[in-house]
N, C-alpha and C. Protein backbone atom coordinates (compact mmCIF):
# COMPACT_ATOMS: atom_id res chain seq x y z
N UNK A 1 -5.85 23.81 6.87
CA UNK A 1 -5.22 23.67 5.58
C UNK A 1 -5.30 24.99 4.84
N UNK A 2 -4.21 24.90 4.24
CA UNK A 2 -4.35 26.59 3.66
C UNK A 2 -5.01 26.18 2.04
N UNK A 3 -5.54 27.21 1.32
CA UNK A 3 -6.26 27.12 0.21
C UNK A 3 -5.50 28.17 -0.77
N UNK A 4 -5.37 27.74 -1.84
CA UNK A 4 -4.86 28.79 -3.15
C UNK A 4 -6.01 29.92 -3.55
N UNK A 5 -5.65 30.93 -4.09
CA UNK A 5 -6.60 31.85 -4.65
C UNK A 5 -8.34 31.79 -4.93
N UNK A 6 -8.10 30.54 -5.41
CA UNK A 6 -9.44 29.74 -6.13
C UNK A 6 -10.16 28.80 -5.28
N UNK A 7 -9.61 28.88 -3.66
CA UNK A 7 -10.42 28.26 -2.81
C UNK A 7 -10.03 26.14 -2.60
N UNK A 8 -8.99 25.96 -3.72
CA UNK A 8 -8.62 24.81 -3.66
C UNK A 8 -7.17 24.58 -2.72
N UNK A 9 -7.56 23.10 -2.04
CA UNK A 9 -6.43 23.17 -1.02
C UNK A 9 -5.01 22.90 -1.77
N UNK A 10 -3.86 22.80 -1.50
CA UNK A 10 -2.65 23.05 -2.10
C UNK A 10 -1.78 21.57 -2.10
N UNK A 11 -1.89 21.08 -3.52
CA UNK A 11 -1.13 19.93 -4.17
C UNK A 11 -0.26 19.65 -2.71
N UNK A 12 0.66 20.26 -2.24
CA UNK A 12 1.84 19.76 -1.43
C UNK A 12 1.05 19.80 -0.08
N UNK A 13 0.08 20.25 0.53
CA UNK A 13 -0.38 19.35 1.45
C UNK A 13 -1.36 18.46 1.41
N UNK A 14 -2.18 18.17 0.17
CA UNK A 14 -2.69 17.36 -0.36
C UNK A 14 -1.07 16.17 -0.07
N UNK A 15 -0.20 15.54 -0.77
CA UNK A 15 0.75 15.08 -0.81
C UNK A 15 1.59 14.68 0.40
N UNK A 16 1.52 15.95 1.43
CA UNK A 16 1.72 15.31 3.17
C UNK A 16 1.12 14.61 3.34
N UNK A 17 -0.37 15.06 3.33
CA UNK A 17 -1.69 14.10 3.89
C UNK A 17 -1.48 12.51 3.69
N UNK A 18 -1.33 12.30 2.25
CA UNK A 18 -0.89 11.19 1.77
C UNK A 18 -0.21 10.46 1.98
N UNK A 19 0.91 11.06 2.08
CA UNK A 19 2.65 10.43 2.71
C UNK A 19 1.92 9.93 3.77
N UNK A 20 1.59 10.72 5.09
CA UNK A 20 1.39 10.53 6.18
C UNK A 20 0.30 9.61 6.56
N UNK A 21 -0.36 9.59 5.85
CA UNK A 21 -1.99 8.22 5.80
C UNK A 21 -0.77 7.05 5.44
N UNK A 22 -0.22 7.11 4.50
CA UNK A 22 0.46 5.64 4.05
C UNK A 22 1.73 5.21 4.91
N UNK A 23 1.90 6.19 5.44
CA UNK A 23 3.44 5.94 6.75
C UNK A 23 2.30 5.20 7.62
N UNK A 24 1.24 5.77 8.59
CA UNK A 24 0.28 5.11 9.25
C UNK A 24 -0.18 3.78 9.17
N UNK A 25 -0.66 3.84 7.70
CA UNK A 25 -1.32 2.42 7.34
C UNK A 25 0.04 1.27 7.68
N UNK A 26 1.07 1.68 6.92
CA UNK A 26 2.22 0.96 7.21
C UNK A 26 2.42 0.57 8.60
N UNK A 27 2.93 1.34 9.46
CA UNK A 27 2.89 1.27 11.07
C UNK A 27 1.92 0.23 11.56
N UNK A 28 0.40 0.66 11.22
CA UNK A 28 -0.71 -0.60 11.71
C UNK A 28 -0.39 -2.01 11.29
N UNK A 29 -0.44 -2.07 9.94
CA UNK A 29 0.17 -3.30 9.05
C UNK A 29 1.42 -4.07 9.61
N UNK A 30 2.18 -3.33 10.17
CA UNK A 30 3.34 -3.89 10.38
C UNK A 30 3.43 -4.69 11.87
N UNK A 31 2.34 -3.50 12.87
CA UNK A 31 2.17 -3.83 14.58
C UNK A 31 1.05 -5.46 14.48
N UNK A 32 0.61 -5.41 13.14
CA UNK A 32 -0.67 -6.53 12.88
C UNK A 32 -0.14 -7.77 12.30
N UNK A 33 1.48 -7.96 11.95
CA UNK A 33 1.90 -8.72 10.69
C UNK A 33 1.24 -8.96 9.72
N UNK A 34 0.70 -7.69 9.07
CA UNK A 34 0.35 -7.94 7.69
C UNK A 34 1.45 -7.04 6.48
N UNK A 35 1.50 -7.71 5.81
CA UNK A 35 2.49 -7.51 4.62
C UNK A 35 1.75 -6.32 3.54
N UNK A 36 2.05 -5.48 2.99
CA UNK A 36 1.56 -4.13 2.60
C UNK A 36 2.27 -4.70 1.14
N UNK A 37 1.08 -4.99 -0.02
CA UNK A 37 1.14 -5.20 -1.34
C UNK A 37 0.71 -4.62 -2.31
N UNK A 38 1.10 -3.51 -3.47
CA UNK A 38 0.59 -2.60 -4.31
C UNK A 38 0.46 -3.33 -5.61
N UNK A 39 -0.42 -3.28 -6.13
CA UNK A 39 -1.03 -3.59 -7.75
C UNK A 39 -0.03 -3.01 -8.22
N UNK A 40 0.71 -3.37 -9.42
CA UNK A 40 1.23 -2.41 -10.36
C UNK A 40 0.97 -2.39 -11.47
N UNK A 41 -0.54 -2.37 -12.00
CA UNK A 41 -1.12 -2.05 -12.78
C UNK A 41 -1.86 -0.66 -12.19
N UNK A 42 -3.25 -1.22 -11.26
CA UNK A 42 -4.00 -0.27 -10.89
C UNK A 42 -3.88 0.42 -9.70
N UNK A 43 -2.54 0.37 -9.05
CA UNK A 43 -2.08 1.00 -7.86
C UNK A 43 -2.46 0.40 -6.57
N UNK A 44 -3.53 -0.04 -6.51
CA UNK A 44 -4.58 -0.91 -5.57
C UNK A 44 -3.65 -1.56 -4.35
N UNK A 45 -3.98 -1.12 -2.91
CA UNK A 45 -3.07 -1.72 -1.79
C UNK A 45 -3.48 -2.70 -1.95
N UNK A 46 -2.67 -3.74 -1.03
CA UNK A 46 -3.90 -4.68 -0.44
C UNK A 46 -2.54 -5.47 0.85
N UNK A 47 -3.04 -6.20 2.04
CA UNK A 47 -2.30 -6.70 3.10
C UNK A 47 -2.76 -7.82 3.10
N UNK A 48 -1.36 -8.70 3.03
CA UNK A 48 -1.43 -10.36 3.17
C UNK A 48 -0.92 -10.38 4.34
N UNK A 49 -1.57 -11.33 5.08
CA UNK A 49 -1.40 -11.84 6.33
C UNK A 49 -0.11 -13.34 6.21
N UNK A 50 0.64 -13.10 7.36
CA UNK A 50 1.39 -14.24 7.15
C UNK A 50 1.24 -15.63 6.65
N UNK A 51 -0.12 -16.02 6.55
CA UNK A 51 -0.55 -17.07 6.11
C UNK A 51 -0.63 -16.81 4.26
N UNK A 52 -0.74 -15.90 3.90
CA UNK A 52 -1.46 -15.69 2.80
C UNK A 52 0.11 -15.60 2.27
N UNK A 53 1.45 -15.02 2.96
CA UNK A 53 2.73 -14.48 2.33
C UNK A 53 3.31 -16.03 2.36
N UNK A 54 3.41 -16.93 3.38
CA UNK A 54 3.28 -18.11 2.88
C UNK A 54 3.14 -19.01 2.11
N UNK A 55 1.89 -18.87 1.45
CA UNK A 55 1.14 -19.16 0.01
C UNK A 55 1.71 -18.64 -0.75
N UNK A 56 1.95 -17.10 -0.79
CA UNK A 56 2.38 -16.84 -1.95
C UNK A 56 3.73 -16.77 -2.44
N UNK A 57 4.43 -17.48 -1.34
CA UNK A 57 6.30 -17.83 -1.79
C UNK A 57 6.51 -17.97 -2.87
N UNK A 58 5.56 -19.65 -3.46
CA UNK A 58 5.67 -20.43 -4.69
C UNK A 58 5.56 -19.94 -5.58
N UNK A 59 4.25 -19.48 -6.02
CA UNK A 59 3.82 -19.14 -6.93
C UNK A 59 3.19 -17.61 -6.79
N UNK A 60 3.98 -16.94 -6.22
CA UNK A 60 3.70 -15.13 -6.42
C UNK A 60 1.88 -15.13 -6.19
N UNK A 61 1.78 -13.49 -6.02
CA UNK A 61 0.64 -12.81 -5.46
C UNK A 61 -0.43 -12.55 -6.55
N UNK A 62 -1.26 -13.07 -6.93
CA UNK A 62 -2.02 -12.71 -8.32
C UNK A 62 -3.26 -11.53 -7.90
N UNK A 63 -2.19 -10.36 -8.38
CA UNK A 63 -2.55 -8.60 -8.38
C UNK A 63 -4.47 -9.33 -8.81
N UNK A 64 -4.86 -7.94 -8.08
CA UNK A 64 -6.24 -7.50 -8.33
C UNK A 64 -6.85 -7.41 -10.22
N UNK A 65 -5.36 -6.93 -11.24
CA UNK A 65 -6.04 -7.02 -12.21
C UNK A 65 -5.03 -8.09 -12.98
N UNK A 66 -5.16 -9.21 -12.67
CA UNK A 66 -4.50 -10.49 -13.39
C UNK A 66 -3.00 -10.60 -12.86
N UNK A 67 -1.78 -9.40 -13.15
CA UNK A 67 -0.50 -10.23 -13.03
C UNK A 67 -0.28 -10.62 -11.55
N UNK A 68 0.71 -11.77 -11.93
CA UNK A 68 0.89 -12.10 -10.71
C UNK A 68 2.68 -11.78 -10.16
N UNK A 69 3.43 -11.23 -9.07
CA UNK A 69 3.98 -10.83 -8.57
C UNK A 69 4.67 -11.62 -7.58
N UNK A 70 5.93 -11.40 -7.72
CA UNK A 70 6.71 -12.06 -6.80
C UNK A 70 6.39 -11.85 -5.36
N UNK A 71 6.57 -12.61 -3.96
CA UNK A 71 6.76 -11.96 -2.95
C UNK A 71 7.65 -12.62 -2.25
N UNK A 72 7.99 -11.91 -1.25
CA UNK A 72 9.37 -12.00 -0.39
C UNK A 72 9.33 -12.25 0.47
N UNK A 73 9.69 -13.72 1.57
CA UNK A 73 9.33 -13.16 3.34
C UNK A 73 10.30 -12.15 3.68
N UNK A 74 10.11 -11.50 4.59
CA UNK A 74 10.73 -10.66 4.96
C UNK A 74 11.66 -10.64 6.01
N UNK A 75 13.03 -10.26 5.95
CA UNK A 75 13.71 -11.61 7.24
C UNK A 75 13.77 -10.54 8.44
């Protein structure tokens, strides 16, 4: 990794890294049928398993900090 002046590594591969961890996680999630769900309050992943996306047809996904969220099967 290359480093700026000041010895800190550089925002835009900081930001690959990222992309590329969350393309991954996705890929696993997806080879596992688990469903890839973001908080949109506190950003927070989290993976429902087909049983759990099931459940949460009716009455949506209740996020890590209270709201609760629609979800979708996925066709």
């Amino acid at each position: 990794m290359e480093k700026d002046a000041g010895g800190a590594v550089r925002s835009e591969e900081v930001s690959e890294l990222l992309t590329r961890a969350a393309t991954l996680h996705e890929t696993i999630s997806d080879a596992l049928g688990l469903m890839i769900v973001r908080c949109p309050t506190c950003d927070r992943i989290e993976e429902l398993s087909a049983e759990d996306v099931t459940a949460c047809l009716r009455t949506g996904w209740s996020t890590c900090c209270g709201a609760t969220m629609p979800v979708e099967k996925a066709t």
